[in-house]
Protein backbone atom coordinates (compact mmCIF):
# COMPACT_ATOMS: atom_id res chain seq x y z
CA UNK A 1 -1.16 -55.64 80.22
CA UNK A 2 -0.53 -56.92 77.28
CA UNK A 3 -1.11 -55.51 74.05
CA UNK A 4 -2.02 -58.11 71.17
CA UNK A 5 -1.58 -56.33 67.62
CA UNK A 6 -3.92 -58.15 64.75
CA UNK A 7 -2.43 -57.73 61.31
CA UNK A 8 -4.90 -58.45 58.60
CA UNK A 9 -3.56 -59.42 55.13
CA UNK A 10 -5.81 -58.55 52.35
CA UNK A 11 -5.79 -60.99 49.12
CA UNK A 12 -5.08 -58.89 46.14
CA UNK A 13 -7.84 -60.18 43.77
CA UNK A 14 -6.76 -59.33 40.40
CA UNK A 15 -7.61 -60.52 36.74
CA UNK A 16 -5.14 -60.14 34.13
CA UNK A 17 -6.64 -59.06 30.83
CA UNK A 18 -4.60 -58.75 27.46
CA UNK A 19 -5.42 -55.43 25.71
CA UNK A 20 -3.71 -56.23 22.14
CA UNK A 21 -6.09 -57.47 19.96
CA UNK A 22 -5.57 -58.72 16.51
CA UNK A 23 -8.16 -59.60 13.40
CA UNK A 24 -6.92 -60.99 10.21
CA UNK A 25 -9.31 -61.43 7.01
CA UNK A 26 -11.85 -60.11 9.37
CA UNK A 27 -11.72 -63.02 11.56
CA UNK A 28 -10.98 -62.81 14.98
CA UNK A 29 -9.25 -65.41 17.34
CA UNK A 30 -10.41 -67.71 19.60
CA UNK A 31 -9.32 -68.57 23.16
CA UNK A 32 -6.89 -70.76 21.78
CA UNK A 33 -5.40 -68.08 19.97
CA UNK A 34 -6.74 -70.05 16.78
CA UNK A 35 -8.88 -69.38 13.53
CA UNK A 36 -8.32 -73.21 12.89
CA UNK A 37 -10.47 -73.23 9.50
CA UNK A 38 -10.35 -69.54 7.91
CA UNK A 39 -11.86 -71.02 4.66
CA UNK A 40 -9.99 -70.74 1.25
CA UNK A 41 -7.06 -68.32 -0.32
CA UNK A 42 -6.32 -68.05 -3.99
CA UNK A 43 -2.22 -68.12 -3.76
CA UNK A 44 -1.35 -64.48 -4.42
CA UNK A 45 -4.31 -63.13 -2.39
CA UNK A 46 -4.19 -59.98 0.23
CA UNK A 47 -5.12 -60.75 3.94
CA UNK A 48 -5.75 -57.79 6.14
CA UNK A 49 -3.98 -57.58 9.29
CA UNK A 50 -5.66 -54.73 12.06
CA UNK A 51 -4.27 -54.39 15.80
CA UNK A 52 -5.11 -52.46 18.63
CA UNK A 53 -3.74 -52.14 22.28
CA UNK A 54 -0.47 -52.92 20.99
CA UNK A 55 2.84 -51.80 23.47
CA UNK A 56 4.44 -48.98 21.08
CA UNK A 57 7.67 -49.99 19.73
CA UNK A 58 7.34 -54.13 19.55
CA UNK A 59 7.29 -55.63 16.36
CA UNK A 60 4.01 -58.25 15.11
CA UNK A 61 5.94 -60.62 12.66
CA UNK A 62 3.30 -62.93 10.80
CA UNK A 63 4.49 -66.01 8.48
CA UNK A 64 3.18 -68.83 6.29
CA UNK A 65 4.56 -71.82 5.64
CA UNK A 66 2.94 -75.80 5.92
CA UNK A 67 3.39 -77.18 9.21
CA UNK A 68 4.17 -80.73 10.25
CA UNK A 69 3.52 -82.39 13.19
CA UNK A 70 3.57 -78.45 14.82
CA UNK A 71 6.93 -78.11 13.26
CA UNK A 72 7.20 -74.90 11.33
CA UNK A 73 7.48 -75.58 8.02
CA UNK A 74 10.85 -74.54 6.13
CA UNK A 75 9.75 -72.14 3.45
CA UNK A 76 7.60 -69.34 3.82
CA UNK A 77 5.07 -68.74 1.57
CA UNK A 78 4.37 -65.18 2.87
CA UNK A 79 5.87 -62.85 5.25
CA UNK A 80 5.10 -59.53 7.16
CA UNK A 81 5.96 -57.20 10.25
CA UNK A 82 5.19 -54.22 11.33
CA UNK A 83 6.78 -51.97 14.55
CA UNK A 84 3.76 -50.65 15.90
CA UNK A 85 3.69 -47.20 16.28
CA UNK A 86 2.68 -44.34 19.57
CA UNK A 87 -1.08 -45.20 19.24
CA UNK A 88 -0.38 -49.14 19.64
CA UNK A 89 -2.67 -49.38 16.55
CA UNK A 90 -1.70 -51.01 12.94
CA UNK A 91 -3.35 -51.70 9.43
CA UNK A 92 -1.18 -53.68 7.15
CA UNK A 93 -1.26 -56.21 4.62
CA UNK A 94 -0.37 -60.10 4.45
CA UNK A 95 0.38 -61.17 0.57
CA UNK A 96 0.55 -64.84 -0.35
CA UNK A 97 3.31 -65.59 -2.09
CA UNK A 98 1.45 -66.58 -5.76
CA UNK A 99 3.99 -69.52 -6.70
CA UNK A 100 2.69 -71.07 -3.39
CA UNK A 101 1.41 -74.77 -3.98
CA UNK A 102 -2.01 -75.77 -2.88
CA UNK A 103 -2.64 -77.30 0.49
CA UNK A 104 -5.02 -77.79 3.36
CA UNK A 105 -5.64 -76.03 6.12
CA UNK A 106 -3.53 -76.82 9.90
CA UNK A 107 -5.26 -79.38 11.48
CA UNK A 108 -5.21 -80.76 14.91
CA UNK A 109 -2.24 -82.98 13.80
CA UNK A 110 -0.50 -79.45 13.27
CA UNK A 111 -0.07 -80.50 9.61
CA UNK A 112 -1.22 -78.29 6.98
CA UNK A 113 -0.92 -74.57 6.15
CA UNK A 114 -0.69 -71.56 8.71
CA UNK A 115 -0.27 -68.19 9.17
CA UNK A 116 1.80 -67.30 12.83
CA UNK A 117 1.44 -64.01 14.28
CA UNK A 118 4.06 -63.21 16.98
CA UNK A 119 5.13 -60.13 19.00
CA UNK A 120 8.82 -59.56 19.33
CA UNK A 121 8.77 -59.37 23.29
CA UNK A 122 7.19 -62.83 23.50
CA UNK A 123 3.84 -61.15 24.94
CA UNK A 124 0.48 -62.40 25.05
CA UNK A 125 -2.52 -61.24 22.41
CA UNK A 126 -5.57 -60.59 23.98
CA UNK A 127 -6.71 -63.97 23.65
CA UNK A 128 -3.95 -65.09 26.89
CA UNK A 129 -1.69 -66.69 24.43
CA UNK A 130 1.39 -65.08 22.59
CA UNK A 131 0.91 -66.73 19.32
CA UNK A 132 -1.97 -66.08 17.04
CA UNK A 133 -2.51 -68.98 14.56
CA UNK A 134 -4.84 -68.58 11.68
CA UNK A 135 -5.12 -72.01 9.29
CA UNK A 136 -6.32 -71.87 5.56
CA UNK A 137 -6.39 -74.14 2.56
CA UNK A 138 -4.70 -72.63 -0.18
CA UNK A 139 -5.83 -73.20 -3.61
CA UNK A 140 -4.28 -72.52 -7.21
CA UNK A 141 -6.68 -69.99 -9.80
CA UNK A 142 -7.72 -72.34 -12.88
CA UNK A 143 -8.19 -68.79 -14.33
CA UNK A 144 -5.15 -68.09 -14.36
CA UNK A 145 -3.03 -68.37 -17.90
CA UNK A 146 0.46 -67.89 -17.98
CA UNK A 147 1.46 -65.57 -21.19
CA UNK A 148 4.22 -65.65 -23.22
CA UNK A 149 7.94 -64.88 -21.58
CA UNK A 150 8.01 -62.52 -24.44
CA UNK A 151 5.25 -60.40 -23.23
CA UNK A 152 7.71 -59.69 -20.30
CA UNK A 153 11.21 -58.50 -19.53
CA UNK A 154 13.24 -58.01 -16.63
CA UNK A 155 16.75 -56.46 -17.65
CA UNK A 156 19.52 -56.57 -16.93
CA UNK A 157 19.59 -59.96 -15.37
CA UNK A 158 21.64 -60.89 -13.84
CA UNK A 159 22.01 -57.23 -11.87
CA UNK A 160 24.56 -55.84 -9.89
CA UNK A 161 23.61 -54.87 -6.20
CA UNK A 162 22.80 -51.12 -6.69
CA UNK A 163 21.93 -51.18 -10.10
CA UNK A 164 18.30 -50.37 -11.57
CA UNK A 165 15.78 -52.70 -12.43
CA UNK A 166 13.74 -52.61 -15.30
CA UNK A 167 10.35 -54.77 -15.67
CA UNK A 168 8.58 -53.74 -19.57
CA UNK A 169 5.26 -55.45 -18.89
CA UNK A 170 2.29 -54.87 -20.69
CA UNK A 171 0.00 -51.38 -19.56
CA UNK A 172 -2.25 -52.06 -16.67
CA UNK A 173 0.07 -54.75 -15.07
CA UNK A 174 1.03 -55.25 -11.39
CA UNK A 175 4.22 -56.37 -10.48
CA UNK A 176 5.51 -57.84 -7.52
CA UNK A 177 9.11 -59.31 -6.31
CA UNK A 178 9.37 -62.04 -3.32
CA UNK A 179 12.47 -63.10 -1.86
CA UNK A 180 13.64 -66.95 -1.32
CA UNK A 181 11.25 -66.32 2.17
CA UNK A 182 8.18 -65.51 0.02
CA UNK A 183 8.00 -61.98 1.63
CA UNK A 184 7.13 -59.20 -0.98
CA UNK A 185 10.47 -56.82 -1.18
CA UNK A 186 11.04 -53.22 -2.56
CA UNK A 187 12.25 -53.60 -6.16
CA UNK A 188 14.01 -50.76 -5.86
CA UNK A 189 15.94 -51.99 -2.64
CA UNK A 190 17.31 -55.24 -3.52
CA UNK A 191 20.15 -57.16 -1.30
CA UNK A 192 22.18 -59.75 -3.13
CA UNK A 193 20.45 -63.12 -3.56
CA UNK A 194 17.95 -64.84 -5.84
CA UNK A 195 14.28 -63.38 -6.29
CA UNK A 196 11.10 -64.25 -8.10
CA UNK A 197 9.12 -61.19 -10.05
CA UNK A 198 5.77 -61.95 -10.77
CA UNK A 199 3.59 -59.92 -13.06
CA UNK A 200 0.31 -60.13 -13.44
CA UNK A 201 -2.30 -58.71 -16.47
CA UNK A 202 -5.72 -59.19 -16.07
CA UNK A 203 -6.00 -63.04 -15.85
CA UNK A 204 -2.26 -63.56 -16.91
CA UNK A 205 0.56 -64.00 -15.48
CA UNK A 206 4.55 -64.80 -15.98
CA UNK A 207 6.90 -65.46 -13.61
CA UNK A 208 10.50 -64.67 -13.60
CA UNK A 209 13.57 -65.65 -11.42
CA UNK A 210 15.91 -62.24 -11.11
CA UNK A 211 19.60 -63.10 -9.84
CA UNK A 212 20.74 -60.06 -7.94
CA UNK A 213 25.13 -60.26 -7.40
């Protein structure tokens, strides 16, 4: 007698779900892994950036610059990253860069300005897609009155790599130093290249180009 064995494969059901989660401004992404119109941003203005579910170690790199035709634009008008940490959790800050011109928002040309959030591994945000891509218009503060160059000095300039800079601004002021990317860079911890120090007081502002050799 024969014996007639019946082997039963089982389909493995199973739904892949991305755990790492990202808001920026508050706003959170859509399936598309868009926040196509986030509304308007004064140049110079503070986004929040908050993860969660992150894969400890990989680095979330977000930039700005004005696409065309879904061709990343050339200069960056803002940069960030952070290497998330054990508890696959961050809190950080995007800064646009306040010498960026004003614009529209990315549109479904994929011309206009954007903010690109990726992960250094190439994996996917929670939304299925490994880019997160948050468009806003960027506008220019009327309000904003540039004071004298005297008001402000940055010395010595040009500096040698190593060397300490001193900014005499007037009491109260914030200053702040982007590189040629439009990232916001320690002061203190300057590599050899050309750099913009903006300081602001109150309503004013004055701009000036430091030469670091």
């Amino acid at each position: 007698m024969k014996k007639f064995y019946l082997f039963i494969a089982a389909a493995l059901i199973s739904s892949t779900s991305f755990a790492q989660d990202l808001t920026m401004d508050g706003k959170t992404f859509g399936g598309d892994g868009f926040v196509w119109n986030a509304g308007s941003y004064v140049a110079g203005s503070n986004l929040s950036m908050v993860g969660s579910g992150f894969t400890s170690g990989v680095t979330v790199t977000a930039k700005l610059s004005n696409w065309t035709a879904w061709a990343e634009g050339t200069t960056f008008y803002g940069a960030t990253e952070v290497v998330v940490g054990g508890t696959g959790a961050f809190n950080t800050t995007f800064t646009i860069n306040p010498l960026t011109p004003a614009g529209s928002a990315v549109s479904g040309e994929g011309t206009g300005y954007m903010i690109q959030t990726k992960i250094s591994d190439n994996s996917n945000f929670n939304t299925g897609k490994n880019y997160a891509n948050f468009g806003l218009i960027i506008t220019v503060s009327t309000d904003v009155n540039t004071v004298s160059a005297s008001a402000v000095k940055v010395f010595p300039n040009p500096v040698a790599k190593g060397q300490t800079v001193t900014v005499n601004a007037p009491e109260g002021s914030v200053v702040a130093v982007y590189n040629l990317a439009g990232a916001k860079v320690d002061i203190n911890n300057l590599a050899a290249g050309l750099y913009t120090v903006v300081v602001t007081s109150g309503s004013d502002r004055v701009v000036e180009k430091l030469i670091v050799k």
